[in-house]
Protein backbone atom coordinates (compact mmCIF):
# COMPACT_ATOMS: atom_id res chain seq x y z
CA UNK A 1 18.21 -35.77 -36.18
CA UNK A 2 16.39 -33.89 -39.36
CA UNK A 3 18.96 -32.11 -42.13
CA UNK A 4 18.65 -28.73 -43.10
CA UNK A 5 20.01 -25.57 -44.41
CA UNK A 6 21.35 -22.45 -43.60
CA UNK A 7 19.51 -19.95 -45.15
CA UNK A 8 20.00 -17.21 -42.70
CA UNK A 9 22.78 -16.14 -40.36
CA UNK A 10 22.65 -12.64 -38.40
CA UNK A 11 26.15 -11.80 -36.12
CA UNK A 12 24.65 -9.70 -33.25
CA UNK A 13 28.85 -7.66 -33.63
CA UNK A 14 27.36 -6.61 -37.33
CA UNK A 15 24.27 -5.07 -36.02
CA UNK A 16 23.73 -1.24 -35.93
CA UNK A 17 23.88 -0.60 -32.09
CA UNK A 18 20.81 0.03 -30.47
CA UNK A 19 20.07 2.93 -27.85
CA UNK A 20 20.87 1.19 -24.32
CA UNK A 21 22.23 -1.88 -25.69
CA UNK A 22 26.14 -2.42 -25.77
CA UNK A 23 27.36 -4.69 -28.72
CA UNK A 24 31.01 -5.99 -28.21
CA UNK A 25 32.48 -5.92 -31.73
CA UNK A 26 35.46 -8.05 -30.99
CA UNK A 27 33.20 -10.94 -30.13
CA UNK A 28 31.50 -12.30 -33.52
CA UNK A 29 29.91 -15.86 -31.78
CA UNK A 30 26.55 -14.62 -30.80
CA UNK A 31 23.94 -14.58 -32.75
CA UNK A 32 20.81 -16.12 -34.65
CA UNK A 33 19.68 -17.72 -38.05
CA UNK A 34 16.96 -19.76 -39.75
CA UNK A 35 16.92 -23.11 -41.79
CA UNK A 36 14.95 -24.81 -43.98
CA UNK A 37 14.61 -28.33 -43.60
CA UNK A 38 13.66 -31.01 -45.82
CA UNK A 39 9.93 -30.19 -45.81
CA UNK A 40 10.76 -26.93 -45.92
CA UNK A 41 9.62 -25.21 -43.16
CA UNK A 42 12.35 -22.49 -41.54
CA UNK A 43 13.69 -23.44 -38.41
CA UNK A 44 14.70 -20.53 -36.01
CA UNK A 45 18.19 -21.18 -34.20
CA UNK A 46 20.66 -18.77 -31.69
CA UNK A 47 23.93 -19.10 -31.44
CA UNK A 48 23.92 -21.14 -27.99
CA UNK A 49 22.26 -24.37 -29.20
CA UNK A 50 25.08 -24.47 -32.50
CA UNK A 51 27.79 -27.72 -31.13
CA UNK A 52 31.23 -27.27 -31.66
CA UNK A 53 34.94 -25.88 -31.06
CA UNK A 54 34.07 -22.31 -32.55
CA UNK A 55 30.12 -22.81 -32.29
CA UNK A 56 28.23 -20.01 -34.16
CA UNK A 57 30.97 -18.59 -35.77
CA UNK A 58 31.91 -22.27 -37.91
CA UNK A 59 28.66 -21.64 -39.77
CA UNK A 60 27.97 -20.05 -43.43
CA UNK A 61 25.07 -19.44 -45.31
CA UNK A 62 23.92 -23.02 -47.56
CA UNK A 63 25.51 -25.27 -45.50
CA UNK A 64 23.98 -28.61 -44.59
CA UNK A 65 23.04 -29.09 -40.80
CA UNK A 66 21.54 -31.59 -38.11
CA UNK A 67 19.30 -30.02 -35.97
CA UNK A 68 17.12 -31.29 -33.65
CA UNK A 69 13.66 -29.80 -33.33
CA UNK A 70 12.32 -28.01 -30.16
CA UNK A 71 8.37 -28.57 -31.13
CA UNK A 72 5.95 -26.99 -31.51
CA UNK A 73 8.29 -23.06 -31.87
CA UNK A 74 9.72 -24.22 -34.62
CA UNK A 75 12.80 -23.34 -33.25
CA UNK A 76 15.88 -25.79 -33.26
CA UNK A 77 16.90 -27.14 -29.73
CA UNK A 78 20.17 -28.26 -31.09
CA UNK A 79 22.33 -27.77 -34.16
CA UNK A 80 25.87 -29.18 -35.33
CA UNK A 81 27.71 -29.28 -39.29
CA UNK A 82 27.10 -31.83 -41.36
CA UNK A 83 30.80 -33.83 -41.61
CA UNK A 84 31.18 -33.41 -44.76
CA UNK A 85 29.11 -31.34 -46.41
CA UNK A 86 28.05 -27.63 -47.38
CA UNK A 87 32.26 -27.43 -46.35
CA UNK A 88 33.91 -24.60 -47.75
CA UNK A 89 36.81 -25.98 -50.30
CA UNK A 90 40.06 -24.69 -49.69
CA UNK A 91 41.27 -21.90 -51.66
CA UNK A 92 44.08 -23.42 -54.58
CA UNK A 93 47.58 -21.42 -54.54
């Protein structure tokens, strides 16, 4: 799997609705993004190929991801978190 990051991340429920299209606001796990990987090319990504227990809506900008790569779209084919990094720390109290 290639590493990247998140340097993109667009929540379809944030988007200005469109003439004929209907947006459900309550549901925030659709979606699209971009990386850049190593080499630094971006990597295009929607929110059905992201792994995981909450998917789309576990990922934040700058955070470290595996992707796999779906050639030659440039588009990623698969995507899951890095354990352990790009994390958000938990807030002190």
């Amino acid at each position: 799997m290639l590493i990247g990051k998140i340097i993109q991340l667009v929540h379809l429920s944030q988007q200005s609705p469109l003439r004929g299209v209907r947006l459900v606001s309550e549901h925030n796990d659709h979606g699209y993004g971009v990386l850049r990987d190593d080499a630094g090319r971006e990597v295009f990504f929607s929110h059905e190929v992201v792994a995981g227990p909450r998917g789309f809506d576990d990922l934040r900008r700058g955070q470290a991801v595996e992707f796999t790569l779906d050639d030659p779209f440039l588009r990623a084919a698969s995507l899951q978190i890095v354990a352990g990094h790009g994390q958000l720390a938990p807030a002190a109290t």
